[in-house]
C-alpha atoms as a PDB file:
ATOM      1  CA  UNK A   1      38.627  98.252 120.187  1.00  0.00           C
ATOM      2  CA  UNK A   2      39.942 101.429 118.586  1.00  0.00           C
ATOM      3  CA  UNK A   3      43.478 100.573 120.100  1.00  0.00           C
ATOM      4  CA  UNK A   4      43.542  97.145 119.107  1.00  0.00           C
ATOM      5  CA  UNK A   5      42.983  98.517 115.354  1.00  0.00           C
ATOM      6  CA  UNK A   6      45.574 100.896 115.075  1.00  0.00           C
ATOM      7  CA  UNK A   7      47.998  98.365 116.907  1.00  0.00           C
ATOM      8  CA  UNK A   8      47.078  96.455 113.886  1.00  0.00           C
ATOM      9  CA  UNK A   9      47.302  99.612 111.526  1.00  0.00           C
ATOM     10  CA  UNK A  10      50.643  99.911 112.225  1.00  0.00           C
ATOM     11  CA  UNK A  11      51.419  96.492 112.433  1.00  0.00           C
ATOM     12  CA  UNK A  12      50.301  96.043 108.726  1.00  0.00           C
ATOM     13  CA  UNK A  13      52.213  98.941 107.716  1.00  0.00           C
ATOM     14  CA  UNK A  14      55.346  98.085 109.134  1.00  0.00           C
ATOM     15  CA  UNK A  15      55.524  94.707 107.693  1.00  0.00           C
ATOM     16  CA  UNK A  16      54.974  96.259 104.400  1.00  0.00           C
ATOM     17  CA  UNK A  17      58.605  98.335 104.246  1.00  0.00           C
ATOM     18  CA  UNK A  18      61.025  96.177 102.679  1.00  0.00           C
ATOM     19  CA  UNK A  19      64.475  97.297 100.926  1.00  0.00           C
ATOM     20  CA  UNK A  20      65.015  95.849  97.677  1.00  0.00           C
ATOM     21  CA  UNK A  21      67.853  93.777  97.352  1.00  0.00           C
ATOM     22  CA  UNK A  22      70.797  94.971  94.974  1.00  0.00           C
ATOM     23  CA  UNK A  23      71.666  92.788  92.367  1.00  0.00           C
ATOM     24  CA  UNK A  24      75.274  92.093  92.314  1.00  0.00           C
ATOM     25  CA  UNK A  25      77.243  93.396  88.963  1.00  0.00           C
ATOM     26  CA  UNK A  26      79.423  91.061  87.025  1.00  0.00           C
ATOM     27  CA  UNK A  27      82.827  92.218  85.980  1.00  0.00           C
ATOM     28  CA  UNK A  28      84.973  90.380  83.170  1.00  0.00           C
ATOM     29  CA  UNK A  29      87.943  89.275  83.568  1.00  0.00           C
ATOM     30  CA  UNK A  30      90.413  88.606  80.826  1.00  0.00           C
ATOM     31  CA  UNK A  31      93.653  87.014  80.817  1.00  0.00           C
ATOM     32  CA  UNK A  32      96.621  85.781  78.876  1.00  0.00           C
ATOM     33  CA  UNK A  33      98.987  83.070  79.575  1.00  0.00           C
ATOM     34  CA  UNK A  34     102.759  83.477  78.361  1.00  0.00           C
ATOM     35  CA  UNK A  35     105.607  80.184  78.453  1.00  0.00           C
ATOM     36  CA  UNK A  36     108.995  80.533  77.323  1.00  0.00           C
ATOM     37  CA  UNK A  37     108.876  77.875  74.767  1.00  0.00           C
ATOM     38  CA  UNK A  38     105.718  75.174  73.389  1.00  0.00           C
ATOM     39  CA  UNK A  39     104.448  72.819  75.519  1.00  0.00           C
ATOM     40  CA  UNK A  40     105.502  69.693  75.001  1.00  0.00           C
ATOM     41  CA  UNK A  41     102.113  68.168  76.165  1.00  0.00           C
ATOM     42  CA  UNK A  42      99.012  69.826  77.056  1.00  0.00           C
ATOM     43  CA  UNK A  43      98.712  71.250  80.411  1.00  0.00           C
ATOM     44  CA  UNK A  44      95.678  71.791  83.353  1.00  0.00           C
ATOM     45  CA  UNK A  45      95.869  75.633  84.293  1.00  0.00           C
ATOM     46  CA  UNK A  46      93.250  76.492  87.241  1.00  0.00           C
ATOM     47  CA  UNK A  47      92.685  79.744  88.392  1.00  0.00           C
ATOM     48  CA  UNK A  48      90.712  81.192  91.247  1.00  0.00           C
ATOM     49  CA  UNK A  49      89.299  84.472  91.796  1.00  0.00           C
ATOM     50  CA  UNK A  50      89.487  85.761  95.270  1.00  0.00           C
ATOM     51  CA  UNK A  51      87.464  88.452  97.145  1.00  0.00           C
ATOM     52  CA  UNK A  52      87.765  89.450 100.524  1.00  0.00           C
ATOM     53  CA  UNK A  53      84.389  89.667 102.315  1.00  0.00           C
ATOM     54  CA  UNK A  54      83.365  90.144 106.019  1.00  0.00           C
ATOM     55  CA  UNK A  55      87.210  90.299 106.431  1.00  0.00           C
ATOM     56  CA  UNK A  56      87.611  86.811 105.192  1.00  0.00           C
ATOM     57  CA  UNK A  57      88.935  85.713 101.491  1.00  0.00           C
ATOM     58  CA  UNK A  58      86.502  83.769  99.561  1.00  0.00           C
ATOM     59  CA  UNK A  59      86.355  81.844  96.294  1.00  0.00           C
ATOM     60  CA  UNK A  60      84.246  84.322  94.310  1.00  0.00           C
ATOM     61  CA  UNK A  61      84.630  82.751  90.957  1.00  0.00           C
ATOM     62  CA  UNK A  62      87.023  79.706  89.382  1.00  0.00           C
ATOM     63  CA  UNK A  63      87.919  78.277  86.092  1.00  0.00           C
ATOM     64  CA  UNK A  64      89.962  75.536  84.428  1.00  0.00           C
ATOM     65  CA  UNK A  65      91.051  74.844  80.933  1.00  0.00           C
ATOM     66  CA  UNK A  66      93.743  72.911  79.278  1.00  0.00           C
ATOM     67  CA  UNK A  67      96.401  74.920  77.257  1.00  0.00           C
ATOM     68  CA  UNK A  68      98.072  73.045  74.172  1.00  0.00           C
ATOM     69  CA  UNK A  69     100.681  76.312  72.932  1.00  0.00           C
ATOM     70  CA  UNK A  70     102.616  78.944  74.208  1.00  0.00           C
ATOM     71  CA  UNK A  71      99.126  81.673  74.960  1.00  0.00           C
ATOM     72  CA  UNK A  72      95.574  80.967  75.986  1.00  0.00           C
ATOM     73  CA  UNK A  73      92.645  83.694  76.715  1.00  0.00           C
ATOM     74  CA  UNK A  74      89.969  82.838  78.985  1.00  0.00           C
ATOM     75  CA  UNK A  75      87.246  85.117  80.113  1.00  0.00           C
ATOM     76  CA  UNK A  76      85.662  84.880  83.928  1.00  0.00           C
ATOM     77  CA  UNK A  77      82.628  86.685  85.198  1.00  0.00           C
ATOM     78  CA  UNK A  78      82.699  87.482  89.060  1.00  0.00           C
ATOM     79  CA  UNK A  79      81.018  89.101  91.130  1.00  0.00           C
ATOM     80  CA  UNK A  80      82.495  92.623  91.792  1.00  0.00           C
END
């Protein structure tokens, strides 16, 4: 009987340890686009943030937005 408690002692505590989970930071990204002369109509301009993880590059973060003159800002938050 004594056995079978502790087994469950120990049991109990072990299931208790957990490691808390890290909460990803966000980084900003800011950038400008630059043609040589105006648009003469608006134009789609996508852009894709790419990280490399497990070896492998993924899509971390992506954006799109029409530009109608020659510079356009546009702010992205990612994962870091």
């Amino acid at each position: 009987m004594r056995g079978l408690l502790a087994l469950m002692l120990l049991a109990m505590l072990a299931g208790c340890v957990t490691t808390p989970a890290s909460k990803p930071s966000l980084q900003q990204l800011r950038g400008e686009v630059h043609f040589p002369q105006a648009l003469p109509r608006p134009a789609t301009v996508e852009v894709a943030v790419l990280s490399v993880i497990e070896g492998h590059p993924l899509q971390v973060a992506a954006t799109r937005y029409e530009v109608r003159a020659g510079a356009h800002f546009v702010d992205i938050l990612t994962k870091e």
